[in-house]
C-alpha atoms as a PDB file:
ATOM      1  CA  UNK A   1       0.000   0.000   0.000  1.00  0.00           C
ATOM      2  CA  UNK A   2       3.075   2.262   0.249  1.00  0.00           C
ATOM      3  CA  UNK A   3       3.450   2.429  -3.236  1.00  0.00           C
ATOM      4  CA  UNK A   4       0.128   4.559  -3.696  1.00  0.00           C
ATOM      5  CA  UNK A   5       0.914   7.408  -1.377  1.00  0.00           C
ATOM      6  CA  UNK A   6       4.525   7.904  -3.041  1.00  0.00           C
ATOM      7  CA  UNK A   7       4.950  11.253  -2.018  1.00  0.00           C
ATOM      8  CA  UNK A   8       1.931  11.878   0.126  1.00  0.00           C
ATOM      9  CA  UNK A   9       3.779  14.969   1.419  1.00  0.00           C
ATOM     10  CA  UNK A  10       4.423  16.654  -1.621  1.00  0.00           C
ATOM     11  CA  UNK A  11       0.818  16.068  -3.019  1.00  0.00           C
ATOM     12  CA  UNK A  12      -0.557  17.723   0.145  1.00  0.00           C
ATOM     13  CA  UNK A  13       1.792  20.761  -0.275  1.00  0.00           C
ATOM     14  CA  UNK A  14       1.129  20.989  -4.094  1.00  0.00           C
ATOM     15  CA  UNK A  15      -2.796  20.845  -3.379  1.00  0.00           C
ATOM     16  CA  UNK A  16      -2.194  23.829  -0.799  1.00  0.00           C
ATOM     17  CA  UNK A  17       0.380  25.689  -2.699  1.00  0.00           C
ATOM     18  CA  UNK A  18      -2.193  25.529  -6.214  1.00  0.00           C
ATOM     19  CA  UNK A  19      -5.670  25.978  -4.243  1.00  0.00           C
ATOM     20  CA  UNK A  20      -3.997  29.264  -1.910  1.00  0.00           C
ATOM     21  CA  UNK A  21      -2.736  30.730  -5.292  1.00  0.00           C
ATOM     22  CA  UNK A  22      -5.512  29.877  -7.766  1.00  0.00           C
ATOM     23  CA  UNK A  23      -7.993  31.092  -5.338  1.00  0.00           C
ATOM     24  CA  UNK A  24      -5.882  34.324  -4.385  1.00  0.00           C
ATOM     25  CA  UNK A  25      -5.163  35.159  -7.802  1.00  0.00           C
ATOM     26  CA  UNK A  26      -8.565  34.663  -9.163  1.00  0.00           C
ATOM     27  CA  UNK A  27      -9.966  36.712  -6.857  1.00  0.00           C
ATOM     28  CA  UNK A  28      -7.348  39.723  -7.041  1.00  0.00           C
ATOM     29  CA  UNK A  29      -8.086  39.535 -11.157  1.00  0.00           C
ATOM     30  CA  UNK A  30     -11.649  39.200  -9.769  1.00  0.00           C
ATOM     31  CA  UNK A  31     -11.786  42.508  -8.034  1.00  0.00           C
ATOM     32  CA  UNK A  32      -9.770  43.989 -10.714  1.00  0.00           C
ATOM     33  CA  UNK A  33     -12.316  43.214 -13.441  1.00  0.00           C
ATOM     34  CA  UNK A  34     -15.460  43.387 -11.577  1.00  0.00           C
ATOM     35  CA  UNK A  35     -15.119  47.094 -10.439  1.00  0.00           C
ATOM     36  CA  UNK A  36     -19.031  46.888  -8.985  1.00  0.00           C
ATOM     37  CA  UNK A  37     -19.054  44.274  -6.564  1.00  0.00           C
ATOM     38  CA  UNK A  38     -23.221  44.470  -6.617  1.00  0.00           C
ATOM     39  CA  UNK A  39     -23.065  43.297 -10.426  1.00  0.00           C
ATOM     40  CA  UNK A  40     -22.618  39.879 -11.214  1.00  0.00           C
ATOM     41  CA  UNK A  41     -19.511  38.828 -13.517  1.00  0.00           C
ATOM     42  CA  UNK A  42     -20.648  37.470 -17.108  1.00  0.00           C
ATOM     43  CA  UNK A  43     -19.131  34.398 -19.032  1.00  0.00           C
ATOM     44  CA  UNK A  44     -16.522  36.693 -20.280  1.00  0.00           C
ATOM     45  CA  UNK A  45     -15.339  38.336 -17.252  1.00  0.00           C
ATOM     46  CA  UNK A  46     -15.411  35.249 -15.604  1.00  0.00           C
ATOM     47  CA  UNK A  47     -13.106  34.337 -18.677  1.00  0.00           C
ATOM     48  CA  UNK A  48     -10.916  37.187 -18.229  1.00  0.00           C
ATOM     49  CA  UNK A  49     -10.301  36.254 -14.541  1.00  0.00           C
ATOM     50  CA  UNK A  50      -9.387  32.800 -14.587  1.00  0.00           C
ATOM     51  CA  UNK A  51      -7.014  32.767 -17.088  1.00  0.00           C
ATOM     52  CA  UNK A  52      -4.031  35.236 -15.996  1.00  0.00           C
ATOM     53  CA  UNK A  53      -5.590  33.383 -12.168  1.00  0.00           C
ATOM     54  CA  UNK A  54      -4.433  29.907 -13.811  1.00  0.00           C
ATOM     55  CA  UNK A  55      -1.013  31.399 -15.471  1.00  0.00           C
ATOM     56  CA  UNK A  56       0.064  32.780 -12.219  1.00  0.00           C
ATOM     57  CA  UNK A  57      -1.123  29.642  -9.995  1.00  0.00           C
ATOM     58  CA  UNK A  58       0.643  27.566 -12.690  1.00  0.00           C
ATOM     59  CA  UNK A  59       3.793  29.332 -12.877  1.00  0.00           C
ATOM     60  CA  UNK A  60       4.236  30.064  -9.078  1.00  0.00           C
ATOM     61  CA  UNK A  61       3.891  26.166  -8.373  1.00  0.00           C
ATOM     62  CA  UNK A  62       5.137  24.645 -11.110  1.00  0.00           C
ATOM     63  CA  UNK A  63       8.631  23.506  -8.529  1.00  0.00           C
ATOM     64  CA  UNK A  64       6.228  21.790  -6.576  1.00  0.00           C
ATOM     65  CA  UNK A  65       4.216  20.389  -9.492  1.00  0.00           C
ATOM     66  CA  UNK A  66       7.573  19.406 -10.939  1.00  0.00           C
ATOM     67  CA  UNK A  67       9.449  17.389  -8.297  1.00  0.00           C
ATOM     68  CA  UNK A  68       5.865  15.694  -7.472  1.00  0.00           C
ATOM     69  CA  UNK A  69       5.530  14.055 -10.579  1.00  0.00           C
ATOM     70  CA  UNK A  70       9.435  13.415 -10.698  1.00  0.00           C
ATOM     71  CA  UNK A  71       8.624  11.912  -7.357  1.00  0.00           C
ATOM     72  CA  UNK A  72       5.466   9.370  -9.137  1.00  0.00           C
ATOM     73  CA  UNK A  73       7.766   8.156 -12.073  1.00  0.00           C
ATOM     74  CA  UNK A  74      10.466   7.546  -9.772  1.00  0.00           C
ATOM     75  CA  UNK A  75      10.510   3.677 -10.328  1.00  0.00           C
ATOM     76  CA  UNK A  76      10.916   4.222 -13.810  1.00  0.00           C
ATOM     77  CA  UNK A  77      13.201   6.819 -13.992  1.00  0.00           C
ATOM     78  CA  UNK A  78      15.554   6.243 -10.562  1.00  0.00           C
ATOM     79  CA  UNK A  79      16.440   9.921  -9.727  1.00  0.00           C
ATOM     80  CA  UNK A  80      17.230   9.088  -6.373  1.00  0.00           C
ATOM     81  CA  UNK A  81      15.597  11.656  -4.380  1.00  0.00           C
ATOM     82  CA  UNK A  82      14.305  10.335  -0.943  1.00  0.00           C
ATOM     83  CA  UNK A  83      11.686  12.749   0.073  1.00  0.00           C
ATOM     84  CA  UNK A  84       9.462  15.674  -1.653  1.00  0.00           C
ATOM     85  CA  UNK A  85      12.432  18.169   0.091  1.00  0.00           C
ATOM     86  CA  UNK A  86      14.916  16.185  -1.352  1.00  0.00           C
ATOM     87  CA  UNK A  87      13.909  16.226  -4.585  1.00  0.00           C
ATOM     88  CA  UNK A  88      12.635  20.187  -4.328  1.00  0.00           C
ATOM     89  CA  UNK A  89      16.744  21.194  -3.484  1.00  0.00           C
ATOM     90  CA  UNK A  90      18.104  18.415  -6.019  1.00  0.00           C
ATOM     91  CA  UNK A  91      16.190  20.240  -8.731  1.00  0.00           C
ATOM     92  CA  UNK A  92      16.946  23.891  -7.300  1.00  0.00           C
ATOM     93  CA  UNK A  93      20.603  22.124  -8.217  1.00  0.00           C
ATOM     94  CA  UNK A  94      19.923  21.327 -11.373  1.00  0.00           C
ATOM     95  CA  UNK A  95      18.494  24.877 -12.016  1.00  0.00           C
ATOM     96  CA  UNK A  96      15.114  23.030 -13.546  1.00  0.00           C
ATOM     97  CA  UNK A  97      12.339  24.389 -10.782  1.00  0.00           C
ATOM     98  CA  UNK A  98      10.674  26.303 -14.050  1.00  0.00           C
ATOM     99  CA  UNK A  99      11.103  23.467 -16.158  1.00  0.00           C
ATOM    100  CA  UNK A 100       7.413  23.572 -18.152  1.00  0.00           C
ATOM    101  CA  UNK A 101       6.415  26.610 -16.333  1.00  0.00           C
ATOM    102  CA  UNK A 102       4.726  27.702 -19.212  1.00  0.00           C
ATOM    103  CA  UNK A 103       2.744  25.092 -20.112  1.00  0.00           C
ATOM    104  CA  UNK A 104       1.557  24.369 -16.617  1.00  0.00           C
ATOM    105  CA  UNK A 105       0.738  28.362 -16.427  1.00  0.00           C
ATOM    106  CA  UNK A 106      -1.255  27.987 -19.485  1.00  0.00           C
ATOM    107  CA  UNK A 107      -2.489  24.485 -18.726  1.00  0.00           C
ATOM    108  CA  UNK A 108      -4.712  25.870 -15.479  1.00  0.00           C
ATOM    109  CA  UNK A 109      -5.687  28.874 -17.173  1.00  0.00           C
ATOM    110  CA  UNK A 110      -7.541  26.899 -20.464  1.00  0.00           C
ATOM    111  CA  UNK A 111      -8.989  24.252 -17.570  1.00  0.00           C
ATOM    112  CA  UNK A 112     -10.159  27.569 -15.648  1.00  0.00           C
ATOM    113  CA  UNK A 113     -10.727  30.064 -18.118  1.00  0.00           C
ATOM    114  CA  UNK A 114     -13.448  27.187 -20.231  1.00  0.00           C
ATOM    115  CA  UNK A 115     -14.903  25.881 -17.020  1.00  0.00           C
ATOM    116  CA  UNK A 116     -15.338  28.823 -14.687  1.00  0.00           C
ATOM    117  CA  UNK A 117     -17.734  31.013 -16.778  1.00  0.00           C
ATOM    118  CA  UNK A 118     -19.369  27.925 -18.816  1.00  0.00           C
ATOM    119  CA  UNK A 119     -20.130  26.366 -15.966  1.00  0.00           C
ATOM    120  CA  UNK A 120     -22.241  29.526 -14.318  1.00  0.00           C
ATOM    121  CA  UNK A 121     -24.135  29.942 -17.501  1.00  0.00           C
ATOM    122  CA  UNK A 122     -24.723  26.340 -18.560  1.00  0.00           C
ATOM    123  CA  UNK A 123     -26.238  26.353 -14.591  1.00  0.00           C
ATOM    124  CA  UNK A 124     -28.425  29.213 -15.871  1.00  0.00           C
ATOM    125  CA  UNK A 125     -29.671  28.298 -18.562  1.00  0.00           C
ATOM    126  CA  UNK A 126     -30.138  24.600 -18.419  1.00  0.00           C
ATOM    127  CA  UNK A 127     -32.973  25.584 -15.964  1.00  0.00           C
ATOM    128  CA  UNK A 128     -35.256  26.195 -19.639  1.00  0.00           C
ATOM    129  CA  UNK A 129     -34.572  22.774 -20.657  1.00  0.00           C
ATOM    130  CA  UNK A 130     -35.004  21.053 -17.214  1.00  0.00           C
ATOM    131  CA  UNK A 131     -36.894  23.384 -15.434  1.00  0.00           C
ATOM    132  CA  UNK A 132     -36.233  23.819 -11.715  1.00  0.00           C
ATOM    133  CA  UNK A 133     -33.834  20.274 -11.177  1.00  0.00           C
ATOM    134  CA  UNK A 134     -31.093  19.220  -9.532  1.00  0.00           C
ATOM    135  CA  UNK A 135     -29.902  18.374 -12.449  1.00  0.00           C
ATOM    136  CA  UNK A 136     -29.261  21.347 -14.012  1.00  0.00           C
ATOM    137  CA  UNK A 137     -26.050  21.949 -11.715  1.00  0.00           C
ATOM    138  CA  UNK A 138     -24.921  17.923 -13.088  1.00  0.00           C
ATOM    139  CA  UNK A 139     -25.305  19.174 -16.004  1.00  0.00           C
ATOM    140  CA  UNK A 140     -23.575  22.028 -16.469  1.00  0.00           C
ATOM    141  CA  UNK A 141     -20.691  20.408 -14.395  1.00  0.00           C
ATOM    142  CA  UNK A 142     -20.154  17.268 -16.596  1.00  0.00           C
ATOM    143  CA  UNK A 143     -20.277  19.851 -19.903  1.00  0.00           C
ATOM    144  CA  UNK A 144     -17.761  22.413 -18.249  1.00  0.00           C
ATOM    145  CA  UNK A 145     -15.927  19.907 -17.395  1.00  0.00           C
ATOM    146  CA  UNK A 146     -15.610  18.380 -20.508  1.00  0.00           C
ATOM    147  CA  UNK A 147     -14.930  22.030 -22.295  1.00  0.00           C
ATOM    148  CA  UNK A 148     -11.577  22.071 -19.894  1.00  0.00           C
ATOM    149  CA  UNK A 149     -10.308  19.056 -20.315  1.00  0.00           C
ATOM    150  CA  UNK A 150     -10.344  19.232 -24.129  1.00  0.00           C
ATOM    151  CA  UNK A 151      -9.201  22.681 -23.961  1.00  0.00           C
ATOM    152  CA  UNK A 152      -6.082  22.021 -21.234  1.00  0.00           C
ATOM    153  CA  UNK A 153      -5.193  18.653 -22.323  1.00  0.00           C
ATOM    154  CA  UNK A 154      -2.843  19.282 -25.022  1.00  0.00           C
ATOM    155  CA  UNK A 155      -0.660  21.641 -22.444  1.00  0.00           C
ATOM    156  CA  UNK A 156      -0.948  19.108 -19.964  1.00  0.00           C
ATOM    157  CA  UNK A 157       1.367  16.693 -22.537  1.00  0.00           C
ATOM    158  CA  UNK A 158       3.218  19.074 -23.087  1.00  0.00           C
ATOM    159  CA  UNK A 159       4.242  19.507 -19.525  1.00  0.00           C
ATOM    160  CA  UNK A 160       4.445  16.164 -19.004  1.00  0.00           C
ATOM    161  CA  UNK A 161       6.791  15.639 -21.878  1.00  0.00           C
ATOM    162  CA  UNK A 162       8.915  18.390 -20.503  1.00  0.00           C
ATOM    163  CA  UNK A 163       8.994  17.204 -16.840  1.00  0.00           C
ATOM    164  CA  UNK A 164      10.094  14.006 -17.491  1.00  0.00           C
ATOM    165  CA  UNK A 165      12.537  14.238 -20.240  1.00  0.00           C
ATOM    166  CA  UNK A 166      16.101  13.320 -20.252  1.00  0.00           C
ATOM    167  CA  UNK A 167      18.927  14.678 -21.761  1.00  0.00           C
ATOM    168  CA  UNK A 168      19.643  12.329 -25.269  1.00  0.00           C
ATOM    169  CA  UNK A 169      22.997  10.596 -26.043  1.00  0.00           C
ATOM    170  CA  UNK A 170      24.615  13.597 -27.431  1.00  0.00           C
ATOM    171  CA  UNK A 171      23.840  15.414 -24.122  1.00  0.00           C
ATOM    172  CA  UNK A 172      21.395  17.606 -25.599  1.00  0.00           C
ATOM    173  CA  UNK A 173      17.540  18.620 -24.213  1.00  0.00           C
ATOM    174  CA  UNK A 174      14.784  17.229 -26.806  1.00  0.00           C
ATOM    175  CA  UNK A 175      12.780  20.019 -25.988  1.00  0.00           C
ATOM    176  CA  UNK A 176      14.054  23.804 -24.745  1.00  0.00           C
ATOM    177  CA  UNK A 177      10.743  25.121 -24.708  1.00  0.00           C
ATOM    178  CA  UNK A 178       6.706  24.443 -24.145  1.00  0.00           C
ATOM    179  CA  UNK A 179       6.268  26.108 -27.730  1.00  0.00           C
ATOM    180  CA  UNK A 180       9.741  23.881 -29.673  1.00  0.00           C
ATOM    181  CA  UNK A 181       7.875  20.998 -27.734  1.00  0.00           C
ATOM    182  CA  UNK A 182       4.676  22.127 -29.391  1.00  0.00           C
ATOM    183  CA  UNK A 183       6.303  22.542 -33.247  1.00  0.00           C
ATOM    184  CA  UNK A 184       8.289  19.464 -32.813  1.00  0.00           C
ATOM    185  CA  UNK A 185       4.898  17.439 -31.735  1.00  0.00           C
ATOM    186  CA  UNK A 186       3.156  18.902 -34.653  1.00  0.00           C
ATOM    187  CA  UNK A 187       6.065  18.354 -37.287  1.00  0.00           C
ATOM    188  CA  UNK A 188       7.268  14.877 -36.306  1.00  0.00           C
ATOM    189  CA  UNK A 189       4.396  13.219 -34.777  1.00  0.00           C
ATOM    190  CA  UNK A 190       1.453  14.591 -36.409  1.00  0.00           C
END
């Protein structure tokens, strides 16, 4: 049963680190956008908010993000760290905290940005098709839902790809970038 709660400790600080600085972001960009706090926020500002909200929660713990899901592949890819803190000062090391910054940034915004407003107005105006149901708030969740995942999936690979790669025989990075790992998926493997 060890196995499954590989790095329980980092997955409790990651959850903290992302909810504290999703939520404070959002609603800083929140305030900032919705100047009357009386008026309710459409679709769009909701939009607005959630996106730079996501970029800044992604970027700010991305180290965390990182050396958590160095932490799950471990087995495969024998690292050698022995704890969450281990692995955060082995990376600071390695100078690779930001590694896929970008894409994690941009991969909370899209899952955010789609589900935050479309989720508020599917709520809405499901109640004309189901009139007044429980089921509207199902609903709109399992379509918002689905709007994020399709719209922050392709970032998530990305990040993935850029967390976990390894240098190649000639010593070189296969990706320096989220964007040259975004061309080079297009050109070669599309």
């Amino acid at each position: 049963m060890k196995k499954f709660y590989t790095s329980y400790e980092g997955f409790a600080f990651k959850t903290i680190a992302y909810t504290t600085a999703r939520t404070g972001a959002f609603l800083y960009f929140y305030d900032w956008f919705n100047k009357d706090p009386r008026r309710y926020a459409k679709p769009e500002m909701l939009f607005y908010t959630a996106v730079p909200a996501g970029v800044v929660a992604g970027i700010l713990t991305n180290p965390i993000d990182l050396v958590f899901t160095w932490l799950q592949a471990e087995e495969f890819y024998k690292r050698g760290y022995n704890s969450f803190w281990d692995g955060l000062l082995k990376a600071n090391e390695e100078r690779v905290l930001f590694r896929g910054a970008v894409a994690n940034g941009l991969r909370i915004s899209m899952l955010l940005g789609t589900m935050t407003g479309l989720h508020d107005w599917m709520k809405e105006h499901a109640y004309y098709f189901l009139g007044p149901s429980h089921l509207n708030r199902l609903f709109a969740t399992i379509l918002a839902t689905s709007v994020g995942v399709l719209a922050s999936y392709p970032f998530e690979t990305i990040r993935t790809r850029l967390y976990l790669m390894k240098s190649l025989p000639n010593g070189v990075m296969p990706y320096n970038s989220a964007l040259d790992c975004f061309t080079k998926m297009i050109h070669y493997e599309a």
